[in-house]
Protein backbone atom coordinates (compact mmCIF):
# COMPACT_ATOMS: atom_id res chain seq x y z
CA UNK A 1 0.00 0.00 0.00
CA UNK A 2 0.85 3.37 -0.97
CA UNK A 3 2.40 5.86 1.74
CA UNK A 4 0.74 9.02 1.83
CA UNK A 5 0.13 9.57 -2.07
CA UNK A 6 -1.83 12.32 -3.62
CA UNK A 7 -4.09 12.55 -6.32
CA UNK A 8 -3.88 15.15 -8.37
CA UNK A 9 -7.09 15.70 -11.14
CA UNK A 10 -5.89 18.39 -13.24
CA UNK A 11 -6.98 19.01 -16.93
CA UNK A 12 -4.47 22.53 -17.46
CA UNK A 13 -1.15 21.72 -17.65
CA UNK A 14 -0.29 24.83 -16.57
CA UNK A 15 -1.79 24.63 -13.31
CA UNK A 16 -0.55 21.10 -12.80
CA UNK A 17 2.72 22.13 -13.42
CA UNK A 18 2.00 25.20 -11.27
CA UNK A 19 0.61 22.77 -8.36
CA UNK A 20 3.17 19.97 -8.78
CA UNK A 21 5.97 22.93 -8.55
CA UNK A 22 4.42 24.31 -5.35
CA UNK A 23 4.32 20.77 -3.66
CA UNK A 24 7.95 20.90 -4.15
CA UNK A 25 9.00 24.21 -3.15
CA UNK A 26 6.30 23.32 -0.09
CA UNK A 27 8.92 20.18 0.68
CA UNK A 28 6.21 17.91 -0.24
CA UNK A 29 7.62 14.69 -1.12
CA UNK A 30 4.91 12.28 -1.32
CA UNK A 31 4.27 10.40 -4.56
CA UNK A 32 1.98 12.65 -6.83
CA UNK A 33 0.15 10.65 -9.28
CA UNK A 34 -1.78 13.22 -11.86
CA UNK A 35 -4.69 12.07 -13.98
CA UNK A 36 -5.70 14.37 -16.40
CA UNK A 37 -9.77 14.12 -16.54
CA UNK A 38 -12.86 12.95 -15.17
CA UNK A 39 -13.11 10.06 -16.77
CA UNK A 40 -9.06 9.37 -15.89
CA UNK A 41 -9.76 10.16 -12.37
CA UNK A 42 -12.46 7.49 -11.71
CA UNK A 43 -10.43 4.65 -13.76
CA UNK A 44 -7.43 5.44 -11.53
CA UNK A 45 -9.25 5.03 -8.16
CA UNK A 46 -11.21 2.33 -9.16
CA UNK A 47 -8.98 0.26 -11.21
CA UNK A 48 -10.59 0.27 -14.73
CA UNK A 49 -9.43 1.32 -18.49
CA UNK A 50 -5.82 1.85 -18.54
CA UNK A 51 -5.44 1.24 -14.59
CA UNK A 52 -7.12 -2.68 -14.61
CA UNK A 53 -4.16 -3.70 -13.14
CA UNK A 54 -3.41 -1.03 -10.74
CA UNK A 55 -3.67 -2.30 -6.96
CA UNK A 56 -7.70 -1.51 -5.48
CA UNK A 57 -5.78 -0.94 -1.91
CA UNK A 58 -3.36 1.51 -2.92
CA UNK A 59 -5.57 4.77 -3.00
CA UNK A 60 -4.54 8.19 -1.88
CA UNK A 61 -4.21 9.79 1.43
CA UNK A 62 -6.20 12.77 -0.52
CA UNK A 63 -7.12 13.79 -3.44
CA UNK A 64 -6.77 17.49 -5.04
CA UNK A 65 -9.70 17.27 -7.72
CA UNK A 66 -10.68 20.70 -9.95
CA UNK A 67 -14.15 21.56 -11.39
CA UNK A 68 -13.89 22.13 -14.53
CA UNK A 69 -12.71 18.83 -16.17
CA UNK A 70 -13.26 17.22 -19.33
CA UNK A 71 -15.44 13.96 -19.73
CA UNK A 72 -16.92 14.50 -16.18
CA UNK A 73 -17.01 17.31 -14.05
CA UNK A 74 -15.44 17.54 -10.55
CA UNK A 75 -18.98 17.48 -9.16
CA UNK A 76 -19.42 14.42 -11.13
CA UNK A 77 -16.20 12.60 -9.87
CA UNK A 78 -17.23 13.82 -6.37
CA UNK A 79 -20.24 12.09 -6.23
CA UNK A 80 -18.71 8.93 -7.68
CA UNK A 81 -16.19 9.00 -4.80
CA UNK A 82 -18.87 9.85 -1.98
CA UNK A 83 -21.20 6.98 -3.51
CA UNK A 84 -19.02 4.21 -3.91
CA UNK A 85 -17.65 2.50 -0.20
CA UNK A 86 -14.19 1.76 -1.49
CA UNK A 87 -13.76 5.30 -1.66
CA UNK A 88 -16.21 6.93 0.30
CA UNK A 89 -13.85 8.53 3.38
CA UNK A 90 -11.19 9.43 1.07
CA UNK A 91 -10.39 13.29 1.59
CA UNK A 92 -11.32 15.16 -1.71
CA UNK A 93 -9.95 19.05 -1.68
CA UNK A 94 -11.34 20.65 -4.44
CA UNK A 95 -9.07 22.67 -5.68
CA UNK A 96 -9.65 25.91 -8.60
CA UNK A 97 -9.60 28.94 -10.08
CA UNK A 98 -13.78 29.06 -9.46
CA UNK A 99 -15.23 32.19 -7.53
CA UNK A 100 -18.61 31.16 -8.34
CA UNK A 101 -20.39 30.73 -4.81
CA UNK A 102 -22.63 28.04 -6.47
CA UNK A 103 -19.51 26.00 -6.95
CA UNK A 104 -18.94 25.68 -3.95
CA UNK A 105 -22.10 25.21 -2.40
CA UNK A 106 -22.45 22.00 -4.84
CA UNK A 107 -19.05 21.00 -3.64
CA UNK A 108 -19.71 20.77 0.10
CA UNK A 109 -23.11 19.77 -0.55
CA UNK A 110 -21.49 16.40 -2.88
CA UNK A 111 -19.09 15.72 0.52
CA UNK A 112 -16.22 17.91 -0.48
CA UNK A 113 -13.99 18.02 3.14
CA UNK A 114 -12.60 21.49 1.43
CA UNK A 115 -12.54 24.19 -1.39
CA UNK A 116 -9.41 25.78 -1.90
CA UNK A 117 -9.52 28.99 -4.74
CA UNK A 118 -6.47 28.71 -6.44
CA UNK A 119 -4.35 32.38 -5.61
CA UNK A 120 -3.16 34.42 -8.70
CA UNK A 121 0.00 34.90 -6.74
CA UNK A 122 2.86 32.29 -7.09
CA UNK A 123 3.95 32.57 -3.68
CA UNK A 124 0.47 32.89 -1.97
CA UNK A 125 -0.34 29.13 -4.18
CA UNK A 126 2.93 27.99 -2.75
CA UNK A 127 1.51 28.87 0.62
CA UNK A 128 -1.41 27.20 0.17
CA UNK A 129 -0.65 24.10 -1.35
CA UNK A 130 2.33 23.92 1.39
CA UNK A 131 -0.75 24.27 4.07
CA UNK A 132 -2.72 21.86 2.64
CA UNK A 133 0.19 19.10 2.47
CA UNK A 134 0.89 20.01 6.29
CA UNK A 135 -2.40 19.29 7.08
CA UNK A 136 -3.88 16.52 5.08
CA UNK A 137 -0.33 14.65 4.99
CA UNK A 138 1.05 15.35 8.44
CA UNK A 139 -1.99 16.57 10.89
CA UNK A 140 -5.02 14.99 9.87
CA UNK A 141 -6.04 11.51 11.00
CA UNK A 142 -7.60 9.38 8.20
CA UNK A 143 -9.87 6.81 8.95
CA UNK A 144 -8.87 3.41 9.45
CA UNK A 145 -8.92 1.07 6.46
């Protein structure tokens, strides 16, 4: 089983290089595994498509899913995750650019544990990407398996 890995869903490169640079400079060293889509997302937790042969046990210590994906929404990958009991405790932080209040209303309402707006600012993202891999990796107590 996997040691504290994160799932990054991520459609932009330039944010996911943006994130994955961030994680770094925040001395983040856990294994980042980034899927690309929807679609990508739900065959990499539940080990379909191109990840059949991926281990069902090994699944993240949290997952860092945006909105606005292609093939299925982060709502839509959400309530996959919250429905399903292989993956129902799994942290999901939704992380994007969003400032619609809607968006987040959805996102708590589909079991979201947080909504992070991603800053404009390179150093205030580094900030808060370094908080949330302090506190989902190091400080927060997940659920037994």
């Amino acid at each position: 089983m996997s040691h504290k890995m994160i799932l990054l869903v991520e459609d932009n490169a330039d944010d996911e290089a943006l994130t994955l640079r961030a994680l770094n400079k925040s001395k983040v060293a856990n294994k980042i595994v980034v899927v690309r889509d929807g679609a990508e997302a739900l065959d990499y937790l539940f080990c379909t498509g191109s990840y059949a042969d991926r281990d069902p046990l090994d699944l993240p210590q949290v997952i860092l899913l945006d909105l606005k994906l292609p093939k299925i929404d982060g709502l839509g990958v959400l309530h996959r995750i919250r429905s399903d009991p292989r993956t129902r405790m799994l942290p999901v932080v939704i992380l994007t650019s969003s400032k619609e209040e809607q968006d987040m209303i959805n996102a708590y309402s589909g079991g979201a544990n947080s909504y992070v707006r991603k800053p404009v600012d390179f150093n205030q993202f580094v900030d808060a990407i370094g908080h949330l891999g302090l506190y989902w990796l190091v400080l927060n107590e997940a659920p037994p398996n």
